[in-house]
Protein backbone atom coordinates (compact mmCIF):
# COMPACT_ATOMS: atom_id res chain seq x y z
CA UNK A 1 -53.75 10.57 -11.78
CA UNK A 2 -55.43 9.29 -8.74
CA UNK A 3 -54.48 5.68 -7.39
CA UNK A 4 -56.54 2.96 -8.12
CA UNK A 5 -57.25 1.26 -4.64
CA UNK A 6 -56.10 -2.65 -4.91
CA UNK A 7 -58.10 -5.47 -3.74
CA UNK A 8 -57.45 -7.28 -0.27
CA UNK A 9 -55.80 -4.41 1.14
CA UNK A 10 -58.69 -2.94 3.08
CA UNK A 11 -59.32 -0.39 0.47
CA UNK A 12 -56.06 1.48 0.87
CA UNK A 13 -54.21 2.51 -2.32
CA UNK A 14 -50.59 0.80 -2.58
CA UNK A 15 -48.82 3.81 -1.33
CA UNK A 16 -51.32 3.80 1.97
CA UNK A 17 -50.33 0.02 2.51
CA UNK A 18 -46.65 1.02 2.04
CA UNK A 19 -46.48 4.02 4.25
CA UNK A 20 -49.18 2.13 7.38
CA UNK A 21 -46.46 -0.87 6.89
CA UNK A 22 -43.83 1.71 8.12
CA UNK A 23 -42.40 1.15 4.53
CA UNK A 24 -42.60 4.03 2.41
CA UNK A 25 -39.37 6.13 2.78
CA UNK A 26 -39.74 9.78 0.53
CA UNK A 27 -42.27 8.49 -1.23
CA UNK A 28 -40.50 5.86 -2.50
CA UNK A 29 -41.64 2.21 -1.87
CA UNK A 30 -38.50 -0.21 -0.15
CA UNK A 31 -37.04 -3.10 -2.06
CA UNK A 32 -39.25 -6.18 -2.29
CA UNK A 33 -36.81 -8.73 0.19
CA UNK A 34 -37.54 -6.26 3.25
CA UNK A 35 -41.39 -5.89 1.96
CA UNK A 36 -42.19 -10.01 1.83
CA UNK A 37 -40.28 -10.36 5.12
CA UNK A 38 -42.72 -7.10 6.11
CA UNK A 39 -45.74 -8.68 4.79
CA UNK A 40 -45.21 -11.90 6.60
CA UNK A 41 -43.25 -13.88 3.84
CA UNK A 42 -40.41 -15.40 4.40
CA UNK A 43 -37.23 -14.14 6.35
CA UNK A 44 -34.73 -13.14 4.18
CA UNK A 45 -31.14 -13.93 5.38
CA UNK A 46 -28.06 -12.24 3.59
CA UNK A 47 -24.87 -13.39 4.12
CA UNK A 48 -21.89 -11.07 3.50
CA UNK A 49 -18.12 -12.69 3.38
CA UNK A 50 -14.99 -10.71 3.42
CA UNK A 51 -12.25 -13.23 3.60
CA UNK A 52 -8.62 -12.24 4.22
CA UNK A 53 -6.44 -15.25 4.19
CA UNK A 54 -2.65 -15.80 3.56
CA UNK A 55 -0.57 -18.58 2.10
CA UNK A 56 2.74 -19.05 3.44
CA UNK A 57 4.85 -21.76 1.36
CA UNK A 58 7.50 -23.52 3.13
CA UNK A 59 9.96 -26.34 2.24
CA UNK A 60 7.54 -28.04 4.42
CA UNK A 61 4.58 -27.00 1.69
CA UNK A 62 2.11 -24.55 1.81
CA UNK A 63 -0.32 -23.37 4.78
CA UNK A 64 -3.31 -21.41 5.16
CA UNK A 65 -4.86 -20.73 8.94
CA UNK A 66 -8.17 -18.84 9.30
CA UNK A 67 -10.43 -17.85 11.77
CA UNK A 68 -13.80 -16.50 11.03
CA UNK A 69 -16.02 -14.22 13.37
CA UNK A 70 -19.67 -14.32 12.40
CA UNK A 71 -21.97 -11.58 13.41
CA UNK A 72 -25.73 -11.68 12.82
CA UNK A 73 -27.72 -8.39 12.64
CA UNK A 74 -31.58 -7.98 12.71
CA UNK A 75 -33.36 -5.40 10.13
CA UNK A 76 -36.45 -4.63 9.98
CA UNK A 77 -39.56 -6.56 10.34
CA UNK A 78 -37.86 -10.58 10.21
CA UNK A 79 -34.72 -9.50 7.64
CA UNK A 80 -31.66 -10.83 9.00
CA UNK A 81 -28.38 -9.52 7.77
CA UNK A 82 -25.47 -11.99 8.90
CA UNK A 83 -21.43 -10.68 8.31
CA UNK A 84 -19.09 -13.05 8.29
CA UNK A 85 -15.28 -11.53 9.05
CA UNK A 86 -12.43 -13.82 7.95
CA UNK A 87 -9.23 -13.30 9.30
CA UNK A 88 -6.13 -14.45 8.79
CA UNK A 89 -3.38 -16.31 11.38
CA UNK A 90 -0.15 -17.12 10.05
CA UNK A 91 1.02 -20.90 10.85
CA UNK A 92 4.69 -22.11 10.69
CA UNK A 93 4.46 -24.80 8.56
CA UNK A 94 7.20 -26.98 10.40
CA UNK A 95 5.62 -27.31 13.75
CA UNK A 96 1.75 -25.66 13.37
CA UNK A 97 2.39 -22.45 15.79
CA UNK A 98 -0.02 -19.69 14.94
CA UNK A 99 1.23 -16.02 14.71
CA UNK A 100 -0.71 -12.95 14.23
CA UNK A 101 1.59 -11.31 11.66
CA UNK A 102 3.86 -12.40 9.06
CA UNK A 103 6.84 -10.61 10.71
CA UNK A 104 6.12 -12.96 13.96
CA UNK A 105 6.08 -15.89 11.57
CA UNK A 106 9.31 -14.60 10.18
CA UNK A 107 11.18 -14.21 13.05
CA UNK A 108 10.31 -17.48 14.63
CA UNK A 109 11.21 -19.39 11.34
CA UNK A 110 14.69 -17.99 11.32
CA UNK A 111 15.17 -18.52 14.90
CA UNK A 112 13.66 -22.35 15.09
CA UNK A 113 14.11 -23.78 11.71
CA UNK A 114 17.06 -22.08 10.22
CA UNK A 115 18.70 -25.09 8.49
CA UNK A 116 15.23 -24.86 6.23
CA UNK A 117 16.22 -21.85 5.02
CA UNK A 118 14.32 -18.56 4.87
CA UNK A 119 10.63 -18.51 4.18
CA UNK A 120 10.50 -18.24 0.23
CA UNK A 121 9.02 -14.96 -0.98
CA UNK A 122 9.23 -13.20 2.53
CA UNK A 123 10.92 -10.78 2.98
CA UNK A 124 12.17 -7.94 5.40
CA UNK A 125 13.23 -3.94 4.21
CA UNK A 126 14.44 -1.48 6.70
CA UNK A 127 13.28 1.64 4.91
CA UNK A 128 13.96 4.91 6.41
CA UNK A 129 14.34 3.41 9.67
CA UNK A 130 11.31 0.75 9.92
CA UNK A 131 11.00 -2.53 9.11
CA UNK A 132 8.47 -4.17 6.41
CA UNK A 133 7.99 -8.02 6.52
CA UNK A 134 5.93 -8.28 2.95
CA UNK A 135 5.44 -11.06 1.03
CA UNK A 136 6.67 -11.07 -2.23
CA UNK A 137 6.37 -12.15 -6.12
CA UNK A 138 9.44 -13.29 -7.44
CA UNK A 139 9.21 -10.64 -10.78
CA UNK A 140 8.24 -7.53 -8.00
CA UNK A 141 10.31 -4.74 -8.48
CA UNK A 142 11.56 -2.53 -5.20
CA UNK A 143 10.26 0.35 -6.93
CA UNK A 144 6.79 -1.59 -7.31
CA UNK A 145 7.26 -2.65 -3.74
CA UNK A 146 8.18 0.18 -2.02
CA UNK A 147 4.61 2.26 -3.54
CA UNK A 148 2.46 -0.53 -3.36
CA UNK A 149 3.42 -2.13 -0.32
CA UNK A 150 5.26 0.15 1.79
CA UNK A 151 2.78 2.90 0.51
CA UNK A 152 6.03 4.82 0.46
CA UNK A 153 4.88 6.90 -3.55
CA UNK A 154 7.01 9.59 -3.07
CA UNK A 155 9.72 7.25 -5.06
CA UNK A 156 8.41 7.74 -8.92
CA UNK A 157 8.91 5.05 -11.92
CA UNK A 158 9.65 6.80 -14.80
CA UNK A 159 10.95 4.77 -17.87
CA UNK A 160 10.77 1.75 -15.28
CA UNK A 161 13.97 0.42 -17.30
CA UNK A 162 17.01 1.84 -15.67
CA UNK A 163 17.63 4.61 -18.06
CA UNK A 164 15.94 7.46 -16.39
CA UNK A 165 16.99 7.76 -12.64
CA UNK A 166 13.60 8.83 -11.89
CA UNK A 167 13.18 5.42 -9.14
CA UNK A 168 16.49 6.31 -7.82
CA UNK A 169 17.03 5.43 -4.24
CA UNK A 170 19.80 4.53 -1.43
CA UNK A 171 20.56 0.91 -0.44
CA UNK A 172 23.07 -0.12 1.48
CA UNK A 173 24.77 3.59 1.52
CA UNK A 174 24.50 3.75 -2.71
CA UNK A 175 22.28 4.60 -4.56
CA UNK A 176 20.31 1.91 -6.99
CA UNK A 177 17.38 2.14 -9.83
CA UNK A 178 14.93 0.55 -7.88
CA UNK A 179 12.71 -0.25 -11.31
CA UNK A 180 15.63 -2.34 -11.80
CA UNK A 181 16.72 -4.00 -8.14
CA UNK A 182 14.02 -6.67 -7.36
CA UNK A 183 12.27 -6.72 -3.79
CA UNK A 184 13.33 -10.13 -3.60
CA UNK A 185 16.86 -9.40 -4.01
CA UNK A 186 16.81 -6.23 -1.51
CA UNK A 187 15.74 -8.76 1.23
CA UNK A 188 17.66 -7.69 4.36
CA UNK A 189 18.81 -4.53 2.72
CA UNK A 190 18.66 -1.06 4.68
CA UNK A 191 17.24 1.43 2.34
CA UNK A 192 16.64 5.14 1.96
CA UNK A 193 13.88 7.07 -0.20
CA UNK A 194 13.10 10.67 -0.49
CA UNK A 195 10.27 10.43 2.41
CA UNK A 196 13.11 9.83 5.04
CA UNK A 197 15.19 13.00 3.80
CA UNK A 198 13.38 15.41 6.01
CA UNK A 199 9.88 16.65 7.35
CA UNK A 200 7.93 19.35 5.40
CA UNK A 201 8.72 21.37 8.35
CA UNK A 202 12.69 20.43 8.89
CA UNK A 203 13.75 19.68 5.05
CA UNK A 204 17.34 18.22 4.90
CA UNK A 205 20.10 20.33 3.34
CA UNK A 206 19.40 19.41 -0.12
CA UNK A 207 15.90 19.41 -0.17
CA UNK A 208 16.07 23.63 0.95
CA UNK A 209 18.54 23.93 -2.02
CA UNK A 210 16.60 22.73 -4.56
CA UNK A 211 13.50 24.72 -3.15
CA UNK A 212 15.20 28.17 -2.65
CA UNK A 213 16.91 27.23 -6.38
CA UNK A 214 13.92 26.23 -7.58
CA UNK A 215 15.78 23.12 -8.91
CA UNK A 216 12.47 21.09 -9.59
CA UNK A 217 10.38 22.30 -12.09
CA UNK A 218 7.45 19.32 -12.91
CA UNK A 219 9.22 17.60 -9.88
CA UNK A 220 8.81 14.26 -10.84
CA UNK A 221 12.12 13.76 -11.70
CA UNK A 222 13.24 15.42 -8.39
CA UNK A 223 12.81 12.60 -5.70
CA UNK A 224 15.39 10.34 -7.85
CA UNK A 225 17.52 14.01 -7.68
CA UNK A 226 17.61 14.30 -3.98
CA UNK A 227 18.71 11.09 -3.18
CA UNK A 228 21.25 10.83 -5.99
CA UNK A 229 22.10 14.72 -4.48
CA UNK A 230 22.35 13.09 -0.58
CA UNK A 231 24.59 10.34 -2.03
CA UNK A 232 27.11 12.54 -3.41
CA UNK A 233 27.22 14.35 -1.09
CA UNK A 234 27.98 12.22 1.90
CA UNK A 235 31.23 11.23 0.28
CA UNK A 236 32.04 14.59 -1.20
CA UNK A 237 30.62 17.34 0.72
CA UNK A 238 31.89 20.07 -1.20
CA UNK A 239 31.47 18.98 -5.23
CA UNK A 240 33.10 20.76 -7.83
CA UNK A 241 30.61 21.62 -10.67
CA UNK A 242 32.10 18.70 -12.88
CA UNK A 243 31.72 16.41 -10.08
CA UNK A 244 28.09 17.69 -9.29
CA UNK A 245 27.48 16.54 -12.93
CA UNK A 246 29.05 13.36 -12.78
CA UNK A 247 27.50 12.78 -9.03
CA UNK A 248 23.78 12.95 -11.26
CA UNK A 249 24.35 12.12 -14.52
CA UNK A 250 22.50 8.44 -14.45
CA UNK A 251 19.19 10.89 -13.76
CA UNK A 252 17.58 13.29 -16.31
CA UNK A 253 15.28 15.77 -16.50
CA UNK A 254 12.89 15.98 -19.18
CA UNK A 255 12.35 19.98 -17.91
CA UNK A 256 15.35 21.05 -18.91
CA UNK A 257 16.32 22.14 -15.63
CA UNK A 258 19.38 20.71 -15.03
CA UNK A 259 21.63 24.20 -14.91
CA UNK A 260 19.50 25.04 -11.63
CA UNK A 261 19.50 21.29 -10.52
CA UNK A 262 24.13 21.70 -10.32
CA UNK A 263 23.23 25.15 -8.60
CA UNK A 264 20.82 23.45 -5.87
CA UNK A 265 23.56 20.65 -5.48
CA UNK A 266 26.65 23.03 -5.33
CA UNK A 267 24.68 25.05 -2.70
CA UNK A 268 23.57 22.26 -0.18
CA UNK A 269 27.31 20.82 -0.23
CA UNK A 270 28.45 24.51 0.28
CA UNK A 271 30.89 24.89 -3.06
């Protein structure tokens, strides 16, 4: 069906207008905001806002510092696009010094205002060697922490009530449920979970076992395994089977597998 040419356009057809105005794009006609701005109308202005701001409560009360970076961008024929960054300064709410990170902010609290007492709900983990300055919910669980926060997933919640052994990981040199530790209470705490056992290309001891065994079968039991397996094995290099057992037995696994799981532990302690 032909296009009916519109009046006060010169005797184009709509689509002529549109593509002459530089605003037909595969045949498809722009939105209207960049078409009134286009046609003389008035500029349109959009104003995007990512804000990233942190409250840090004190004894002293609570403080929020914020600086914002606005950047304006020009599209088109008189649209104006305008982005407005917000970013986020940590202030000691004692004496009003600005940090960039909460781990600055951390560190200067305990060193200048110790008789306040720690910062509530920040804390500091050590896990496999590096140190995380989060800040925390009181009900967070380590387990919850250490995925979520520390991006550190290859610790699994199973029953996430201390029954499975699934979340199992090493704090302090023993090993803990971390559904069941909270982050709060691990504050301080050096800790150990299946991503600091060994490299895909340098696996520890225990890790080749249970791969040349083939002591995981799903495998998402296995992570809580290998650490309770590293654990035992510090203190008893050389298990017995009995002990192997005994060294595991607050972990299960669903699989069935737990006759190749002994073998894999037996093997890396050399029994």
């Amino acid at each position: 069906m032909t296009e009916k040419k519109k009046n006060g356009s010169g005797g184009k057809t709509r689509r002529e207008f549109l593509k002459d105005a530089g605003l037909l794009v595969g045949g498809t006609a722009i939105g209207s905001t960049v078409l009134l701005a286009a046609c003389g109308g008035e500029e349109t202005t959009k104003t995007i806002t990512q804000k990233q701001t942190e409250t840090v409560t004190a004894t002293a009360g609570a403080t929020t510092m914020t600086d914002t970076v606005t950047s304006t961008t020009t599209v088109g024929a008189g649209a104006t696009v305008t982005e407005t960054d917000t970013v986020s300064k940590f202030v000691c709410p004692i004496d009003g010094i600005e940090f960039d990170t909460l781990a600055e902010l951390k560190a200067h609290f305990e060193a200048e205002h110790a008789e306040e007492g720690g910062i509530p709900g920040i804390i500091t983990l050590n896990v496999n060697g590096k140190n995380y300055t989060l800040k925390v919910e009181p009900e967070w669980t380590l387990a919850w922490v250490l995925r979520e926060k520390c991006l550190l997933i290859g610790t699994k919640i199973g029953c996430n009530r201390g029954e499975c052994g699934t979340c199992t990981v090493i704090m302090n040199g023993r090993t803990v449920y971390s559904c069941m530790t909270l982050a709060i209470e691990a504050n301080g705490a050096i800790i150990e979970t299946v991503e600091g056992l060994g490299t895909p290309n340098n696996l520890s001891a225990v890790q080749e076992s249970f791969a040349s065994i083939r002591g995981g079968q799903c495998g998402f039991c296995t992570p809580g395994f290998l650490m309770s397996a590293t654990a035992l094995l510090r203190k008893n290099p050389s298990p017995t089977m009995q002990e192997a057992k005994e060294g595991v037995a607050g972990n299960l696994c669903i699989c069935g597998n737990m006759t190749r799981i002994i073998k894999s532990i037996m093997q890396a302690g050399g029994a």
